[in-house]
N, C-alpha and C. Protein backbone atom coordinates (compact mmCIF):
# COMPACT_ATOMS: atom_id res chain seq x y z
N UNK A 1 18.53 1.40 10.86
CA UNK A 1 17.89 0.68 9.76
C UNK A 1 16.52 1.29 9.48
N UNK A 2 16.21 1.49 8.39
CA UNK A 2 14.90 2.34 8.31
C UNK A 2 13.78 0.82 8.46
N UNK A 3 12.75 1.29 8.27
CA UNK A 3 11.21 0.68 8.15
C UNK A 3 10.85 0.63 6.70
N UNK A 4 11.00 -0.99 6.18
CA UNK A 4 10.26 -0.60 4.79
C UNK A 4 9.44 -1.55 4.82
N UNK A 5 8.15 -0.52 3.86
CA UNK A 5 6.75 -0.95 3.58
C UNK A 5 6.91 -1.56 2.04
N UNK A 6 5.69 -2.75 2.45
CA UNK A 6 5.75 -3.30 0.79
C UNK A 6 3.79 -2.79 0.95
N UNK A 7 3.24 -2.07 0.00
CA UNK A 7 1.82 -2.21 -0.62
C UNK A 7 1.44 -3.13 -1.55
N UNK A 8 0.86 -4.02 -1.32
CA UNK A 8 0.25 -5.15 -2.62
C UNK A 8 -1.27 -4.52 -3.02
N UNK A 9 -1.47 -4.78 -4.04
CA UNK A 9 -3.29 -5.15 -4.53
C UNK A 9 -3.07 -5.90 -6.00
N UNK A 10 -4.05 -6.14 -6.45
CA UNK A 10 -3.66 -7.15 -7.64
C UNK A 10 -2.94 -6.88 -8.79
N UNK A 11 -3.17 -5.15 -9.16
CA UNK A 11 -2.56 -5.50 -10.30
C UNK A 11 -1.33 -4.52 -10.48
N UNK A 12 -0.87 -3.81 -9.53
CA UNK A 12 0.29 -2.56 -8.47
C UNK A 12 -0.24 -1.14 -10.07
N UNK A 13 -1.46 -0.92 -9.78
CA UNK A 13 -1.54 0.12 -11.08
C UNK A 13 -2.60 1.31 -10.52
N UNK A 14 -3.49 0.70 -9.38
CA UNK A 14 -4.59 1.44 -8.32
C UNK A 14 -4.40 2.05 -6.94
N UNK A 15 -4.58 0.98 -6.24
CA UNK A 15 -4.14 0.86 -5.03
C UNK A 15 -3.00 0.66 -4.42
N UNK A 16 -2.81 -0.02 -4.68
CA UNK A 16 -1.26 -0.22 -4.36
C UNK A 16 0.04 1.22 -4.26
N UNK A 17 -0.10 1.62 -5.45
CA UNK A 17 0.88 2.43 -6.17
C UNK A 17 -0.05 4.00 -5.25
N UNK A 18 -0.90 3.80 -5.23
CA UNK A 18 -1.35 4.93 -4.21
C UNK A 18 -1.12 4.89 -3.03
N UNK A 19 -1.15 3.40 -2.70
CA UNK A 19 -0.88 4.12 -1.19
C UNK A 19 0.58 4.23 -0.88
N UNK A 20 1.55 3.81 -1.79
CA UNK A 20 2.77 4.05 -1.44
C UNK A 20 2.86 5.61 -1.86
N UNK A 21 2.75 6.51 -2.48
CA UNK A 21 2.79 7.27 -2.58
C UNK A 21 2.59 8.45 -1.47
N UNK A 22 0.74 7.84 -1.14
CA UNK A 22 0.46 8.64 0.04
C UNK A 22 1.35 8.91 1.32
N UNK A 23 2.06 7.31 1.75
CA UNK A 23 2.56 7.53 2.71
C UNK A 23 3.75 7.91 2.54
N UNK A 24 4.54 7.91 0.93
CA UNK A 24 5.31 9.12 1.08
C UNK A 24 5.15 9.85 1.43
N UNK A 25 4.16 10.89 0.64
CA UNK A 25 3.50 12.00 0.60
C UNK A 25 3.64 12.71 2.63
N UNK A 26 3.10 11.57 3.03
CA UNK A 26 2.87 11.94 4.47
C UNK A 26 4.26 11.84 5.44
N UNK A 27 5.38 11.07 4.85
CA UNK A 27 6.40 10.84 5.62
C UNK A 27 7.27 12.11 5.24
N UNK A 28 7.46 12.37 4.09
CA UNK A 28 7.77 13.67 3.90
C UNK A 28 7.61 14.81 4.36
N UNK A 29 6.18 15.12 4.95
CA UNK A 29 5.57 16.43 5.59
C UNK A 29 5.77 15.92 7.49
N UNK A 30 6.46 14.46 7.39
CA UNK A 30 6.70 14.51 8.61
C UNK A 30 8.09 14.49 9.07
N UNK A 31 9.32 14.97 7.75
CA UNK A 31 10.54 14.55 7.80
C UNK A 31 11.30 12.95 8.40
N UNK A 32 10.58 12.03 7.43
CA UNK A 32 10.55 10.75 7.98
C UNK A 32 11.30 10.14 6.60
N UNK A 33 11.90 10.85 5.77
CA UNK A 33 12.21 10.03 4.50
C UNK A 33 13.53 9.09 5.04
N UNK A 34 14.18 9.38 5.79
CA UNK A 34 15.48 8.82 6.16
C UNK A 34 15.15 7.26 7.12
N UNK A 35 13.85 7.40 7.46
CA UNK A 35 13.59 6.25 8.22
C UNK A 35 12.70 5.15 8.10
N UNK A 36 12.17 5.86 6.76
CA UNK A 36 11.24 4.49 6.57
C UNK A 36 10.83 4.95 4.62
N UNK A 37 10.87 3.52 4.32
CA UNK A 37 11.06 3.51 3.11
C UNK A 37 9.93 2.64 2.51
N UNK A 38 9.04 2.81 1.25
CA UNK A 38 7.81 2.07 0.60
C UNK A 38 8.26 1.45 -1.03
N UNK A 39 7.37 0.72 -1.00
CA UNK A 39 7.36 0.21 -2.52
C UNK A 39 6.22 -0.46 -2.43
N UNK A 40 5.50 -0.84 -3.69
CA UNK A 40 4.30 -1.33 -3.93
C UNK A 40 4.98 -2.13 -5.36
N UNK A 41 3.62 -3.42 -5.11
CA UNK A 41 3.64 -4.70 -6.10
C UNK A 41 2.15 -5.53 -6.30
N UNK A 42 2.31 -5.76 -7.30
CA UNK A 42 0.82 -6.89 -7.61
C UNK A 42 0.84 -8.20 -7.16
N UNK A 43 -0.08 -8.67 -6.81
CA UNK A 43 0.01 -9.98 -6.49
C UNK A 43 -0.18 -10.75 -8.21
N UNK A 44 -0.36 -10.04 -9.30
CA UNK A 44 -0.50 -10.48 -10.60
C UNK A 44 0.95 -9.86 -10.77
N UNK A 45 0.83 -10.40 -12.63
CA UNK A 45 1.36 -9.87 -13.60
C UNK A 45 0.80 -9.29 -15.01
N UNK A 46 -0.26 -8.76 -14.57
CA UNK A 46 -1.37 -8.25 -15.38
C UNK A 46 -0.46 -7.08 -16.39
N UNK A 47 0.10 -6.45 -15.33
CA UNK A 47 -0.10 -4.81 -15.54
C UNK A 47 1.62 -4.39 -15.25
N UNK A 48 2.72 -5.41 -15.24
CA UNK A 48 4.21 -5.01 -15.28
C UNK A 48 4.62 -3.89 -15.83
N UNK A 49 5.33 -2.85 -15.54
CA UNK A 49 5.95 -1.88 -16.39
C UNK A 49 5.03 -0.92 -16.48
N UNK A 50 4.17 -1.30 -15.72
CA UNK A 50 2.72 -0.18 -16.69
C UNK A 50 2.75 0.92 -15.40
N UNK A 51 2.04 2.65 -15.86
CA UNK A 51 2.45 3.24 -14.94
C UNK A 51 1.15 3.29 -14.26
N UNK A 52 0.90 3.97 -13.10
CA UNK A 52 -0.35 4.11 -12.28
C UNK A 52 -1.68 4.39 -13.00
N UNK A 53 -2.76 3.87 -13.28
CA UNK A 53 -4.14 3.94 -14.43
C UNK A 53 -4.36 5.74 -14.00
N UNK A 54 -4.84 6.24 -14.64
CA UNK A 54 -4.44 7.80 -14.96
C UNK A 54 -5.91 8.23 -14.15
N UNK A 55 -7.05 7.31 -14.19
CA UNK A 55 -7.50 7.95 -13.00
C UNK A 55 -7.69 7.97 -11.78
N UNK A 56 -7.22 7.04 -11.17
CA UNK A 56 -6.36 7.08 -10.21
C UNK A 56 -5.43 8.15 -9.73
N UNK A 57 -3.91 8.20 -11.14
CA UNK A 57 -3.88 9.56 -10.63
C UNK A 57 -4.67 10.65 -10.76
N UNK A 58 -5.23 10.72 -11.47
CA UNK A 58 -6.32 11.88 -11.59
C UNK A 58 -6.81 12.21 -10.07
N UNK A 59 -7.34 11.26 -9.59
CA UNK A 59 -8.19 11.33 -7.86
C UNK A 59 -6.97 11.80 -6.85
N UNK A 60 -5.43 10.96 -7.21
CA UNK A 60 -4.41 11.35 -6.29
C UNK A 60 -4.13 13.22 -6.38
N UNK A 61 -4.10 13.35 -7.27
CA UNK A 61 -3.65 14.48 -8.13
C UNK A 61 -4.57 15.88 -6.85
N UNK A 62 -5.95 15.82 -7.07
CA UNK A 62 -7.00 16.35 -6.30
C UNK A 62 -6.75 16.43 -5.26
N UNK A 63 -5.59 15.67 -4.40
CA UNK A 63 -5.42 15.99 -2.83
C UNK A 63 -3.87 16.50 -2.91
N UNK A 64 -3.19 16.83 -3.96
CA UNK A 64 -1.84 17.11 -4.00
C UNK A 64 -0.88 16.13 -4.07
N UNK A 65 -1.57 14.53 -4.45
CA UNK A 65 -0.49 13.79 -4.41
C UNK A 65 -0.38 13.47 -5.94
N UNK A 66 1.08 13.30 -6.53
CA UNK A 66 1.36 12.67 -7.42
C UNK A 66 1.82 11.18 -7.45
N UNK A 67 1.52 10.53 -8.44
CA UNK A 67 1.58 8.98 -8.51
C UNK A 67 2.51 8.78 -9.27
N UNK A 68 3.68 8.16 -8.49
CA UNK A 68 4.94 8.18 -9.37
C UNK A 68 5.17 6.26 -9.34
N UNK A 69 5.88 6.04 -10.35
CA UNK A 69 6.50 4.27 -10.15
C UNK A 69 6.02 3.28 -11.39
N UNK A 70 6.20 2.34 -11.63
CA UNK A 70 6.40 1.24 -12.45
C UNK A 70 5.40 -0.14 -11.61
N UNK A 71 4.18 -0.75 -12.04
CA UNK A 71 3.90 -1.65 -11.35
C UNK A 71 4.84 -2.38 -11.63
N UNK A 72 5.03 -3.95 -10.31
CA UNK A 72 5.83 -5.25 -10.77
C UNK A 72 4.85 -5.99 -9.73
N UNK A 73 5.74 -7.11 -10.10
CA UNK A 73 4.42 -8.23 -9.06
C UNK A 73 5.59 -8.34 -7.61
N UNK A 74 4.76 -8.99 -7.22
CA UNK A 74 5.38 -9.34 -5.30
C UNK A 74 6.27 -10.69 -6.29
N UNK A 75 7.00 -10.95 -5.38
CA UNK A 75 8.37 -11.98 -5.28
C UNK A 75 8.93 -12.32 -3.68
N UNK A 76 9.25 -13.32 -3.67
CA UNK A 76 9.77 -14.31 -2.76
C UNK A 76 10.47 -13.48 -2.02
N UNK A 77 11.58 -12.98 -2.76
CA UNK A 77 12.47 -12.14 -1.96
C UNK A 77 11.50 -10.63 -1.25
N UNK A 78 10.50 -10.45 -1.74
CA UNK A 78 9.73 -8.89 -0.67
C UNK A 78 9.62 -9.53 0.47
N UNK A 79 9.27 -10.77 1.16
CA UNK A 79 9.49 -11.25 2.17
C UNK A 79 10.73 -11.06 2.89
N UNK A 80 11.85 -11.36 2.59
CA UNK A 80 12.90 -10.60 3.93
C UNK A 80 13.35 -9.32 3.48
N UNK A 81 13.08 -9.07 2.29
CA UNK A 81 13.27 -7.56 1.86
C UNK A 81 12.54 -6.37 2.72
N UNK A 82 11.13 -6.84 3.08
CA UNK A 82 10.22 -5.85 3.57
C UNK A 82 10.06 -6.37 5.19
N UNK A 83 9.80 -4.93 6.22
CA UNK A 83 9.57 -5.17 7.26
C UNK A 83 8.23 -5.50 7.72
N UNK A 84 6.93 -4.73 6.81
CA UNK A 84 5.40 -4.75 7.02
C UNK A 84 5.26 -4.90 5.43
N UNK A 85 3.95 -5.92 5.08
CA UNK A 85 3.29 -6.11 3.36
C UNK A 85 2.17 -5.84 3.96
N UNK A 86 1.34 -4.69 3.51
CA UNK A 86 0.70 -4.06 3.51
C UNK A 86 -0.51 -4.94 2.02
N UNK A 87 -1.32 -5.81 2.40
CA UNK A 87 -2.70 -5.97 1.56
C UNK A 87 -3.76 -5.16 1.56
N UNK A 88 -4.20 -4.72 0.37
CA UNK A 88 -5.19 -4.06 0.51
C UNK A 88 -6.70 -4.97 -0.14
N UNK A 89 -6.76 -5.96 0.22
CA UNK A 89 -7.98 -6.81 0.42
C UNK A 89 -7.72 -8.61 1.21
N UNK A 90 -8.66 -9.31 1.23
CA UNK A 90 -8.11 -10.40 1.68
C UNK A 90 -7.50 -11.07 0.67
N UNK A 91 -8.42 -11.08 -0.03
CA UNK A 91 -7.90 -12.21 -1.76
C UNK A 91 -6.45 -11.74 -2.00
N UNK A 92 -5.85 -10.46 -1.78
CA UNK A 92 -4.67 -10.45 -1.85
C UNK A 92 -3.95 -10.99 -1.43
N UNK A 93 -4.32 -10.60 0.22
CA UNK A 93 -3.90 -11.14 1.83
C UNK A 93 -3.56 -12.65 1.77
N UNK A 94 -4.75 -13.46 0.79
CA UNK A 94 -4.42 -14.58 0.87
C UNK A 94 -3.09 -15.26 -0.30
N UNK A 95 -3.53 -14.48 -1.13
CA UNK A 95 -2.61 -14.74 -2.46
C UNK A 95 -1.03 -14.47 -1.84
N UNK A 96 -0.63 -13.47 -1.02
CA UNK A 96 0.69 -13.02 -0.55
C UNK A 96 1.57 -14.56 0.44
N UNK A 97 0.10 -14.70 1.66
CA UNK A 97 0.87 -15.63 2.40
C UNK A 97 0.55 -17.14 1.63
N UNK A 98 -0.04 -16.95 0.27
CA UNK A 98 0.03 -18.37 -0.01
C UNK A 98 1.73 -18.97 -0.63
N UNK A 99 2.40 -17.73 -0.91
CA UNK A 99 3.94 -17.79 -1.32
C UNK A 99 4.76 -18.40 -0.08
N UNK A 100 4.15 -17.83 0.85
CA UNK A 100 4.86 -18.10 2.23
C UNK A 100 4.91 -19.66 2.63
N UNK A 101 5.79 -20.30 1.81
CA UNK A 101 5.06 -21.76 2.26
C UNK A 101 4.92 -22.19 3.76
N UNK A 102 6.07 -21.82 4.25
CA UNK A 102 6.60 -21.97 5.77
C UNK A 102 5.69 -21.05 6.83
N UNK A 103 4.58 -20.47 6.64
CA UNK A 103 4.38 -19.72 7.13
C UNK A 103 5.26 -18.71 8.14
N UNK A 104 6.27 -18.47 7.72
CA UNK A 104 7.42 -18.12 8.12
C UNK A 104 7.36 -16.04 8.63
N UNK A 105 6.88 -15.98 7.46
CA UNK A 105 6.77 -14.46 7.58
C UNK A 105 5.16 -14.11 7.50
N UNK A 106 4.11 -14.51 8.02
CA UNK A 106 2.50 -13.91 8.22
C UNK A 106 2.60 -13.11 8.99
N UNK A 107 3.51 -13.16 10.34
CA UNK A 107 3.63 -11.87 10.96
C UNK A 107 3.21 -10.77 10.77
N UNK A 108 4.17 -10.27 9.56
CA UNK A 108 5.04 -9.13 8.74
C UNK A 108 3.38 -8.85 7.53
N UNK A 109 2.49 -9.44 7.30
CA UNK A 109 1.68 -9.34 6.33
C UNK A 109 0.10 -8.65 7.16
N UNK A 110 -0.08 -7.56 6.59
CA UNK A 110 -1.92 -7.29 7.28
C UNK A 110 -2.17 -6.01 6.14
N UNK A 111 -3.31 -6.81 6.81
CA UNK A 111 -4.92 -5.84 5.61
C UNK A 111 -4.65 -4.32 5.74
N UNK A 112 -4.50 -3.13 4.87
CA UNK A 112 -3.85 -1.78 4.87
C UNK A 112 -5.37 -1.41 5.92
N UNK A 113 -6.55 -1.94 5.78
CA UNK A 113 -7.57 -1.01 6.31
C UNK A 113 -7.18 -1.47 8.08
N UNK A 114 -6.56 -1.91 8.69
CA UNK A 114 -6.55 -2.35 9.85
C UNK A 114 -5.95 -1.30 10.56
N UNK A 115 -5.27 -0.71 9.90
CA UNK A 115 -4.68 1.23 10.45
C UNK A 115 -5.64 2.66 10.62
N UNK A 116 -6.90 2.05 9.38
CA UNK A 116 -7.69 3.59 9.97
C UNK A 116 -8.26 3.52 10.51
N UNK A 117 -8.24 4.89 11.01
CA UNK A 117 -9.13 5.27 12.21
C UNK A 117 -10.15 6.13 12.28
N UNK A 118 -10.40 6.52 10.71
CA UNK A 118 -12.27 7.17 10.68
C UNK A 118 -12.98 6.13 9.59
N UNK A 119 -12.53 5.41 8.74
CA UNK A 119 -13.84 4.79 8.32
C UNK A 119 -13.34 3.29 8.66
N UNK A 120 -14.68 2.60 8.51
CA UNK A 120 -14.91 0.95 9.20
C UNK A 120 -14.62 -0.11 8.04
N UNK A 121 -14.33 0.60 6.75
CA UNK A 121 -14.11 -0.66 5.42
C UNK A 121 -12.90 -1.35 6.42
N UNK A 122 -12.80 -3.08 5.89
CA UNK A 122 -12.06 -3.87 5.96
C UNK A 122 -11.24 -4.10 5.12
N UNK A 123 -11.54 -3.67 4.00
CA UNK A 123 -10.62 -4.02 2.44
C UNK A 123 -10.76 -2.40 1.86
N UNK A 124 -9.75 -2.40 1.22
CA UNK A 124 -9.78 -1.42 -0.10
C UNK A 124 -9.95 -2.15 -1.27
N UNK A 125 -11.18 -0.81 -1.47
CA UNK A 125 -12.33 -1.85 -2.63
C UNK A 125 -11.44 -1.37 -3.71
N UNK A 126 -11.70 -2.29 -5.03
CA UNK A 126 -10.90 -1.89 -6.31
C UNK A 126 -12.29 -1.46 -6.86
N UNK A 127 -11.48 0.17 -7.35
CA UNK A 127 -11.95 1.04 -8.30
C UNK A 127 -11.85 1.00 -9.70
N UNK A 128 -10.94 -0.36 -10.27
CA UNK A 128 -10.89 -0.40 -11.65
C UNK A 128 -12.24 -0.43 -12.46
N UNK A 129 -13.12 -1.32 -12.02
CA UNK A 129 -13.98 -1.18 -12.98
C UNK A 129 -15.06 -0.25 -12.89
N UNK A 130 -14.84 0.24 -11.95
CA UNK A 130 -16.11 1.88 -11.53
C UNK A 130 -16.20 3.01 -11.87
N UNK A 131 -16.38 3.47 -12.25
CA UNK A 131 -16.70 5.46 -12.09
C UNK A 131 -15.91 6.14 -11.33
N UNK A 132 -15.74 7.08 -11.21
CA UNK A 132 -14.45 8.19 -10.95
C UNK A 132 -14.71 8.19 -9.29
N UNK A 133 -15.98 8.16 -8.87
CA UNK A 133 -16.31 8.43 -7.44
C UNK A 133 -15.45 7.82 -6.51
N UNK A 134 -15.13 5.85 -6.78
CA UNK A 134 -14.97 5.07 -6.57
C UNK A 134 -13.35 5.15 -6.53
N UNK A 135 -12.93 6.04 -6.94
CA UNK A 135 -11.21 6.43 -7.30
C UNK A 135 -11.17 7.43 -6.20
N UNK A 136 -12.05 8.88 -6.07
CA UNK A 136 -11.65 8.91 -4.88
C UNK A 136 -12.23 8.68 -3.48
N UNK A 137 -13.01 7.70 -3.49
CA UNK A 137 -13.20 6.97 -2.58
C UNK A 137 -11.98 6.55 -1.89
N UNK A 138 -11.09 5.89 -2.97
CA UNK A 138 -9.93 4.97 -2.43
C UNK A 138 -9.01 6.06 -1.85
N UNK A 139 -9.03 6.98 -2.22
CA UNK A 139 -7.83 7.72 -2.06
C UNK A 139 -8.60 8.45 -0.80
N UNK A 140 -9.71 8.93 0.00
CA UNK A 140 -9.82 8.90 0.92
C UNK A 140 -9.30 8.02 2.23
N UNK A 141 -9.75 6.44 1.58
CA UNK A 141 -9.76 5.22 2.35
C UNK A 141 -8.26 5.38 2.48
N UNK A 142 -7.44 5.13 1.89
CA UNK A 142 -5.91 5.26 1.87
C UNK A 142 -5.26 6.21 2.89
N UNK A 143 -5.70 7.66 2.68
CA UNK A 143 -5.62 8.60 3.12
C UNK A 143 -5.52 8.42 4.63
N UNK A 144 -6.88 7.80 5.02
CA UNK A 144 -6.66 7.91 6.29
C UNK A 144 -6.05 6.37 7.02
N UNK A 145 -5.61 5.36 6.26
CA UNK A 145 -5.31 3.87 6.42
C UNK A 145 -3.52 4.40 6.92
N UNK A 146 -3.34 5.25 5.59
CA UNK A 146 -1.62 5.49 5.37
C UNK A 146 -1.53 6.51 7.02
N UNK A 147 -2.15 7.60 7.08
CA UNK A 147 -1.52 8.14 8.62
C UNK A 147 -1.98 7.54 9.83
N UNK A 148 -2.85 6.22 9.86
CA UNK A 148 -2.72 5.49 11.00
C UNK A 148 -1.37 4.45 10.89
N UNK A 149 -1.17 4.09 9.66
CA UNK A 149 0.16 2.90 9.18
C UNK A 149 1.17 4.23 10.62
N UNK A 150 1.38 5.33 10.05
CA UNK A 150 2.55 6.09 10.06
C UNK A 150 2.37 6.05 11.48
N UNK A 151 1.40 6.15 12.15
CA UNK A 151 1.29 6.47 13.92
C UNK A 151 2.03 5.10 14.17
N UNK A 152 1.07 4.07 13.47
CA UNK A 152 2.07 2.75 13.74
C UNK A 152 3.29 2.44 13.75
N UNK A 153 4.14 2.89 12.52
CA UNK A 153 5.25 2.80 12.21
C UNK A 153 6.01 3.75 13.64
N UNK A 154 5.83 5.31 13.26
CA UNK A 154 6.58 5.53 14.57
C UNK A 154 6.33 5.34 15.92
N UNK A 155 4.83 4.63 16.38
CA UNK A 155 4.80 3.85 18.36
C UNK A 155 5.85 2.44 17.94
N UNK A 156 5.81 1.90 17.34
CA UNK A 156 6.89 0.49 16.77
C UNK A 156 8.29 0.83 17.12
N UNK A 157 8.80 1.88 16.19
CA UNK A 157 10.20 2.65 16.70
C UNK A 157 10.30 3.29 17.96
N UNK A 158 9.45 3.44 18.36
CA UNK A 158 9.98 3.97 19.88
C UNK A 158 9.82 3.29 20.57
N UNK A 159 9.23 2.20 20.79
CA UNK A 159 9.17 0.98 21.35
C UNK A 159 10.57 0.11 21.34
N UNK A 160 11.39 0.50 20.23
CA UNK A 160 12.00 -0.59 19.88
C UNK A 160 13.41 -0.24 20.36
């Protein structure tokens, strides 16, 4: 059974949609496509259908990643659908397990910055309303959030 990741942030058009990408990006160069699988969603419905905000990819673009996908919002069913929901702030964090009525699945839900292992942010800040810096800021922050996720993901499987 593979490992699938859900990425949330509010509106699946920034963050979100980046970091699923990245950790494609990274599962790929680690021949991991067969075992673990991503998707990203908004905790809104701001931004449905809409594709990744262009500078965003623009910043992804700069490290070799392309930003591929369709935002949609999170739903009831990403809960037994997904193995890890990946928030990338609390307000998300909170918005995700507030669906959870049963607190049933919080387990399965944590903050994306709780995986890296060179910088100390707690949240991935949203770059929508900022300057380009702030875009690749995130895609640093991601960068190194997504190959601690991946150390995670495979000590989990061999554990298991």
């Amino acid at each position: 059974m593979p490992e699938k990741l859900l990425f949330v942030c509010l509106g699946n058009i920034c963050r979100s949609p980046s970091a699923e990408n990245i950790m494609n990006h990274l599962i790929d160069k680690a021949n991991l496509s067969e075992t673990i699988i991503c998707d990203s969603a908004g905790t809104s419905s701001y931004h449905i259908g809409s594709p990744p905000d262009r500078r965003m990819a623009a910043a992804a673009r700069e490290q070799g990643i392309t930003l591929k996908g369709r935002a949609r919002q999170f739903k009831q069913s990403d809960f037994q659908e997904f193995d890890l929901i990946l928030a990338m702030d609390r307000e998300n964090y909170r918005n995700i397990l507030s669906l959870d009525r049963g607190g049933k699945y919080a387990d399965k839900v944590r903050l994306m910055c709780d995986f890296c292992t060179r910088h100390t942010e707690k949240e991935v800040p949203d770059p929508y309303y900022g300057g380009p810096e702030g875009f690749n800021d995130v895609i640093d922050l991601l960068m190194d959030a997504c190959e601690g996720l991946l150390q995670y993901v495979r000590d989990r499987a061999i554990s298991t």
